[in-house]
N, C-alpha and C. Protein backbone atom coordinates (compact mmCIF):
# COMPACT_ATOMS: atom_id res chain seq x y z
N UNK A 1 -60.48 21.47 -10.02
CA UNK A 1 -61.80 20.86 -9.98
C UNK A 1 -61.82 19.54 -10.74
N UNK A 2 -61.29 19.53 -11.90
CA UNK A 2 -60.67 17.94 -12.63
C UNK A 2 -60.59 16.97 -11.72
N UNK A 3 -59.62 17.31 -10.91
CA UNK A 3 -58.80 16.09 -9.93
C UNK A 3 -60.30 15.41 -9.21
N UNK A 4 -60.90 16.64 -8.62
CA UNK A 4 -61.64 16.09 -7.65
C UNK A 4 -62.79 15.71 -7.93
N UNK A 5 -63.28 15.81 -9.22
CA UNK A 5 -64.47 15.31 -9.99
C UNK A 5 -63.87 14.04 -10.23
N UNK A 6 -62.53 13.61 -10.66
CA UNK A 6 -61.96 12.32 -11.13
C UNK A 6 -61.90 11.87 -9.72
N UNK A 7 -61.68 11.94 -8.72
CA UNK A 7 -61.13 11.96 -7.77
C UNK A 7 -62.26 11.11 -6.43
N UNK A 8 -63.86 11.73 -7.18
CA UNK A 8 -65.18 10.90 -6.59
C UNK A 8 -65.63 10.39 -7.70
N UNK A 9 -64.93 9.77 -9.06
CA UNK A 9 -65.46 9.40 -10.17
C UNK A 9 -66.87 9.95 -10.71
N UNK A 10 -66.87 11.27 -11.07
CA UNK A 10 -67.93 11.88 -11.74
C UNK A 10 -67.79 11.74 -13.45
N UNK A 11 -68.57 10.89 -13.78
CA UNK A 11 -67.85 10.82 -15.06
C UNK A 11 -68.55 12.40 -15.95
N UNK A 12 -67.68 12.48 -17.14
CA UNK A 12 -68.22 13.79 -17.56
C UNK A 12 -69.31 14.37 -18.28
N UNK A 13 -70.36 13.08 -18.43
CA UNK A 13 -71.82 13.54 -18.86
C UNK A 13 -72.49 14.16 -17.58
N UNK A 14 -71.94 13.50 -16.65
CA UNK A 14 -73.07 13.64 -15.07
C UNK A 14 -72.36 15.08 -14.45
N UNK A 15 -71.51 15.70 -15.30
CA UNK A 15 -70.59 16.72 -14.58
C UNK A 15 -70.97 17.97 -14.84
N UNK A 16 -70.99 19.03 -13.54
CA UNK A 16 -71.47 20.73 -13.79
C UNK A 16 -70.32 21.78 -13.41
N UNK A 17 -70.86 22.34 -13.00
CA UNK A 17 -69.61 23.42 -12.62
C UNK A 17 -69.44 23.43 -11.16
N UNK A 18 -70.28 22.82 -10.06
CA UNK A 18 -69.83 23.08 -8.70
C UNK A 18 -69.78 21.29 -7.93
N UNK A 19 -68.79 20.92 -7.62
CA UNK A 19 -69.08 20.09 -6.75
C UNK A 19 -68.65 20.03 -5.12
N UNK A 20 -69.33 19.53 -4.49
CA UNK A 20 -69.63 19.49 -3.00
C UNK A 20 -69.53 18.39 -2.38
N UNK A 21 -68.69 18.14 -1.38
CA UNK A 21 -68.05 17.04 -0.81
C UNK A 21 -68.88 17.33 0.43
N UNK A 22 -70.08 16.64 1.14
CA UNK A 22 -70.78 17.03 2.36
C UNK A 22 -71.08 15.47 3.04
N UNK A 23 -70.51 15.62 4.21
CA UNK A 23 -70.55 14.02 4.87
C UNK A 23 -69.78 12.72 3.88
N UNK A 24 -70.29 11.92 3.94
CA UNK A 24 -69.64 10.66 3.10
C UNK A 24 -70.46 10.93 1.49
N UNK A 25 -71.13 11.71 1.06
CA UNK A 25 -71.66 12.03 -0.51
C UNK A 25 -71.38 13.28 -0.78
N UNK A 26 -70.91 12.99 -2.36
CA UNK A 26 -70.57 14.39 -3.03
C UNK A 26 -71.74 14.53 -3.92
N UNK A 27 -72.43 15.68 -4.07
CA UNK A 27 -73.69 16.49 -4.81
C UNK A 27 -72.80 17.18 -5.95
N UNK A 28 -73.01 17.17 -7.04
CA UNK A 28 -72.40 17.61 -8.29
C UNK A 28 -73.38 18.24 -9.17
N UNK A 29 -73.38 19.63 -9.01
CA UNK A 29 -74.04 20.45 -9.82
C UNK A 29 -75.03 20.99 -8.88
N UNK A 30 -76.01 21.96 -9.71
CA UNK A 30 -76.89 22.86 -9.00
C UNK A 30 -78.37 22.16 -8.35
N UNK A 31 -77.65 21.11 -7.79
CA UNK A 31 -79.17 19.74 -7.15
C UNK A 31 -79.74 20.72 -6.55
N UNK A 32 -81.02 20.84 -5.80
CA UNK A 32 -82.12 21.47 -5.41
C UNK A 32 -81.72 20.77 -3.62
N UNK A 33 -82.03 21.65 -3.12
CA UNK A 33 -81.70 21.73 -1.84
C UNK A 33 -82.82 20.46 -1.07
N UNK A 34 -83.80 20.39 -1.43
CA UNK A 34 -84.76 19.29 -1.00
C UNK A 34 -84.41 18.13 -0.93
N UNK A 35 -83.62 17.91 -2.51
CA UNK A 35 -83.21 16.72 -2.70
C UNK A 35 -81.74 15.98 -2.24
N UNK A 36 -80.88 16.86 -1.78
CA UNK A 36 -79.50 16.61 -0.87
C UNK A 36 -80.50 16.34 0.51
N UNK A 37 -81.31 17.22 1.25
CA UNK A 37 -81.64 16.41 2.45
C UNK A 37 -82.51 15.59 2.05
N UNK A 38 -83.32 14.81 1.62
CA UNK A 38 -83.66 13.16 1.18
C UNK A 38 -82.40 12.29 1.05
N UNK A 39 -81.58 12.87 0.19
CA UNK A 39 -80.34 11.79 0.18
C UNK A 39 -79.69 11.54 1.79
N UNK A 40 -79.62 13.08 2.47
CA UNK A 40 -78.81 12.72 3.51
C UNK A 40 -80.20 12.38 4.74
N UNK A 41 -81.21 12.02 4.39
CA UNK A 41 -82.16 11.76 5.55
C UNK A 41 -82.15 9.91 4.99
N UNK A 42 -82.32 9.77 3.83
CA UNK A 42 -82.28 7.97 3.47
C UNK A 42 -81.29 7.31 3.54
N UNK A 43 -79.89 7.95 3.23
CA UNK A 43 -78.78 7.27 3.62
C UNK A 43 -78.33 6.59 2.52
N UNK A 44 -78.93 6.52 1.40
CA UNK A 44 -78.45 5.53 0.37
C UNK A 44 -77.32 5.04 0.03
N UNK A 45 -76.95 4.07 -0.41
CA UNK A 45 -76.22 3.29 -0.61
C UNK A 45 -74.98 3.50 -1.98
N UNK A 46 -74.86 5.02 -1.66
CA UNK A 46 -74.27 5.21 -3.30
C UNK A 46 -73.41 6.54 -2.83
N UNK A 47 -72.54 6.88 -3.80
CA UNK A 47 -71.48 8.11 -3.45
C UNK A 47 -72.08 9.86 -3.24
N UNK A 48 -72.99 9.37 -3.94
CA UNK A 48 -73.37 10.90 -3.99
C UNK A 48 -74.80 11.26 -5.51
N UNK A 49 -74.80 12.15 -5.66
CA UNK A 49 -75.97 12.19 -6.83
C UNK A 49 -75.45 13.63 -7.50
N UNK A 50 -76.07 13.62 -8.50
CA UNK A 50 -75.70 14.45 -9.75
C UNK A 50 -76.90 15.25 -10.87
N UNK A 51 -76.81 16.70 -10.76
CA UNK A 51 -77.49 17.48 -11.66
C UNK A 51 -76.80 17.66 -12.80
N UNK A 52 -76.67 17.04 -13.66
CA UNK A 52 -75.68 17.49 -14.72
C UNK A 52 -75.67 18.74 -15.44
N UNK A 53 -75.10 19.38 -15.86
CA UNK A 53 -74.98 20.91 -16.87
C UNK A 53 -75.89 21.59 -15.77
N UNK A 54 -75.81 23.30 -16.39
CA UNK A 54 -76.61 24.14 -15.55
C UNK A 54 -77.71 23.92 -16.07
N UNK A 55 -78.93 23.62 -15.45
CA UNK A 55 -79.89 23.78 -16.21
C UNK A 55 -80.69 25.40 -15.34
N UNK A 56 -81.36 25.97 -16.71
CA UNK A 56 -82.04 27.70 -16.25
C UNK A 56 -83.83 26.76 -15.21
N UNK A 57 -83.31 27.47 -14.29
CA UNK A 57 -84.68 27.54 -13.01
C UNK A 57 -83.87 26.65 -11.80
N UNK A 58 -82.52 26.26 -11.90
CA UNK A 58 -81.98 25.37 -11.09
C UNK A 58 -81.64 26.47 -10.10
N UNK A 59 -81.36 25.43 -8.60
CA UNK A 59 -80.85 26.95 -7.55
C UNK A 59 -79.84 27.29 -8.19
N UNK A 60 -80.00 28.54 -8.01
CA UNK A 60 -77.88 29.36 -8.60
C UNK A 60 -78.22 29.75 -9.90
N UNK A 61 -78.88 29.42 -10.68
CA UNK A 61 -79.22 29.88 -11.90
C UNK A 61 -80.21 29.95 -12.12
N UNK A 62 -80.33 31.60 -13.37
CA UNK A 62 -81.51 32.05 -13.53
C UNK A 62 -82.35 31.64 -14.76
N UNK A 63 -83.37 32.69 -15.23
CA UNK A 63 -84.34 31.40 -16.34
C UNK A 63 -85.22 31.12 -14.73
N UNK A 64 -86.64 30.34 -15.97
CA UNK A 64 -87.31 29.50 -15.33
C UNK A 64 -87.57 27.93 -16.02
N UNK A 65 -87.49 27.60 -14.49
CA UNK A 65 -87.57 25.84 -14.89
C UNK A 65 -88.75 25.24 -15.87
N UNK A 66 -88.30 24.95 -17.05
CA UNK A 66 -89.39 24.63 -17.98
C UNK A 66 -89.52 22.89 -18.07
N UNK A 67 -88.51 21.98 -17.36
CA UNK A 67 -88.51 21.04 -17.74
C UNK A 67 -88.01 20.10 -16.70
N UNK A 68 -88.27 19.16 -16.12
CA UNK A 68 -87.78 18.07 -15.33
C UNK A 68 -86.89 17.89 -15.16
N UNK A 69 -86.19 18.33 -14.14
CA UNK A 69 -84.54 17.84 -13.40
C UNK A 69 -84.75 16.28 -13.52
N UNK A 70 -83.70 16.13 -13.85
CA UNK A 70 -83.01 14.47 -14.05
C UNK A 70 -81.94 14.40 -12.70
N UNK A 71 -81.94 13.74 -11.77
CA UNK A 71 -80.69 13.80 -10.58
C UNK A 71 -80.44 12.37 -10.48
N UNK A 72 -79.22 11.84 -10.99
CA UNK A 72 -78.54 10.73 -11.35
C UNK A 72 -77.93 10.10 -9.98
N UNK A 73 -77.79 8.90 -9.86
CA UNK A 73 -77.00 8.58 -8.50
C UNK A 73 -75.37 8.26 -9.30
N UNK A 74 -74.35 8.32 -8.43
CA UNK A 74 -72.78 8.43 -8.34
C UNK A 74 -72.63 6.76 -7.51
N UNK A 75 -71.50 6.41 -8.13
CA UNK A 75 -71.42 5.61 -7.17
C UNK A 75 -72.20 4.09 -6.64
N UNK A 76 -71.36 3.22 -5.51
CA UNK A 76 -72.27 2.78 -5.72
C UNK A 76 -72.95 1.35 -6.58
N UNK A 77 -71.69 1.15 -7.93
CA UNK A 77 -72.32 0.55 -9.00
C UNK A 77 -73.60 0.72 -9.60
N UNK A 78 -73.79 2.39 -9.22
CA UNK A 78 -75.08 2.72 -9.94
C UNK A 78 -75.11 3.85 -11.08
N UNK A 79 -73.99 4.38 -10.92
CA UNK A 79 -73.46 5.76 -11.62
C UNK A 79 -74.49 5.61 -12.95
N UNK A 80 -75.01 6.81 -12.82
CA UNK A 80 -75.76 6.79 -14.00
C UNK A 80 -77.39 6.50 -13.97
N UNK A 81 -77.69 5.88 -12.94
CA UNK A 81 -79.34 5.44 -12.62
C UNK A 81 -80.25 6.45 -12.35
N UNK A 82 -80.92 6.78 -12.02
CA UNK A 82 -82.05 7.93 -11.85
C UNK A 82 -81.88 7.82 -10.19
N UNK A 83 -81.60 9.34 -9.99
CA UNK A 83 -81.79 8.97 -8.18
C UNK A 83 -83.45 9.21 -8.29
N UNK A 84 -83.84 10.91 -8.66
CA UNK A 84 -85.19 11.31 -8.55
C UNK A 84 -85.44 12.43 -9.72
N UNK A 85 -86.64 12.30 -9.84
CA UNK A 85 -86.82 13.43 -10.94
C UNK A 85 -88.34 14.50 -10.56
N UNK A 86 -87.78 15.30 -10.56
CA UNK A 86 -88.33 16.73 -9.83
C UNK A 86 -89.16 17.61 -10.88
């Protein structure tokens, strides 16, 4: 999983435990299913986007969501920017 996180340059603040290579963007971490189809309905201009760490209320993990997903864009020359916040 190293290789291929290095591999779509995820650097390791923006990094979780699952990443997903789907069409030309990789989704890194437990992103919310809404927000992969916006990315893949707008098309943006960037590698992919990023939930960093597990956060509890995210899909796949339990807990409830007490606090604002942060989903970062990859890529791009944006790595690091705010894609959307949920």
């Amino acid at each position: 999983m190293t290789d291929l996180k290095r591999q779509h340059g995820i650097p390791s603040d923006l990094q979780s435990c699952h990443t997903l290579v789907l069409d030309e963007y990789v989704v890194e971490g437990h992103v919310p299913a809404e927000v992969i189809a916006t990315m893949l309905e707008e098309e943006p201009a960037i590698d992919g986007i990023a939930l960093p760490g597990m956060p509890a209320g995210s899909p796949g993990m339990g807990g409830t969501k007490s606090d604002t997903f942060t989903v970062y864009k990859l890529g791009g020359g944006k790595t690091g920017d705010v894609y959307t916040e949920i």
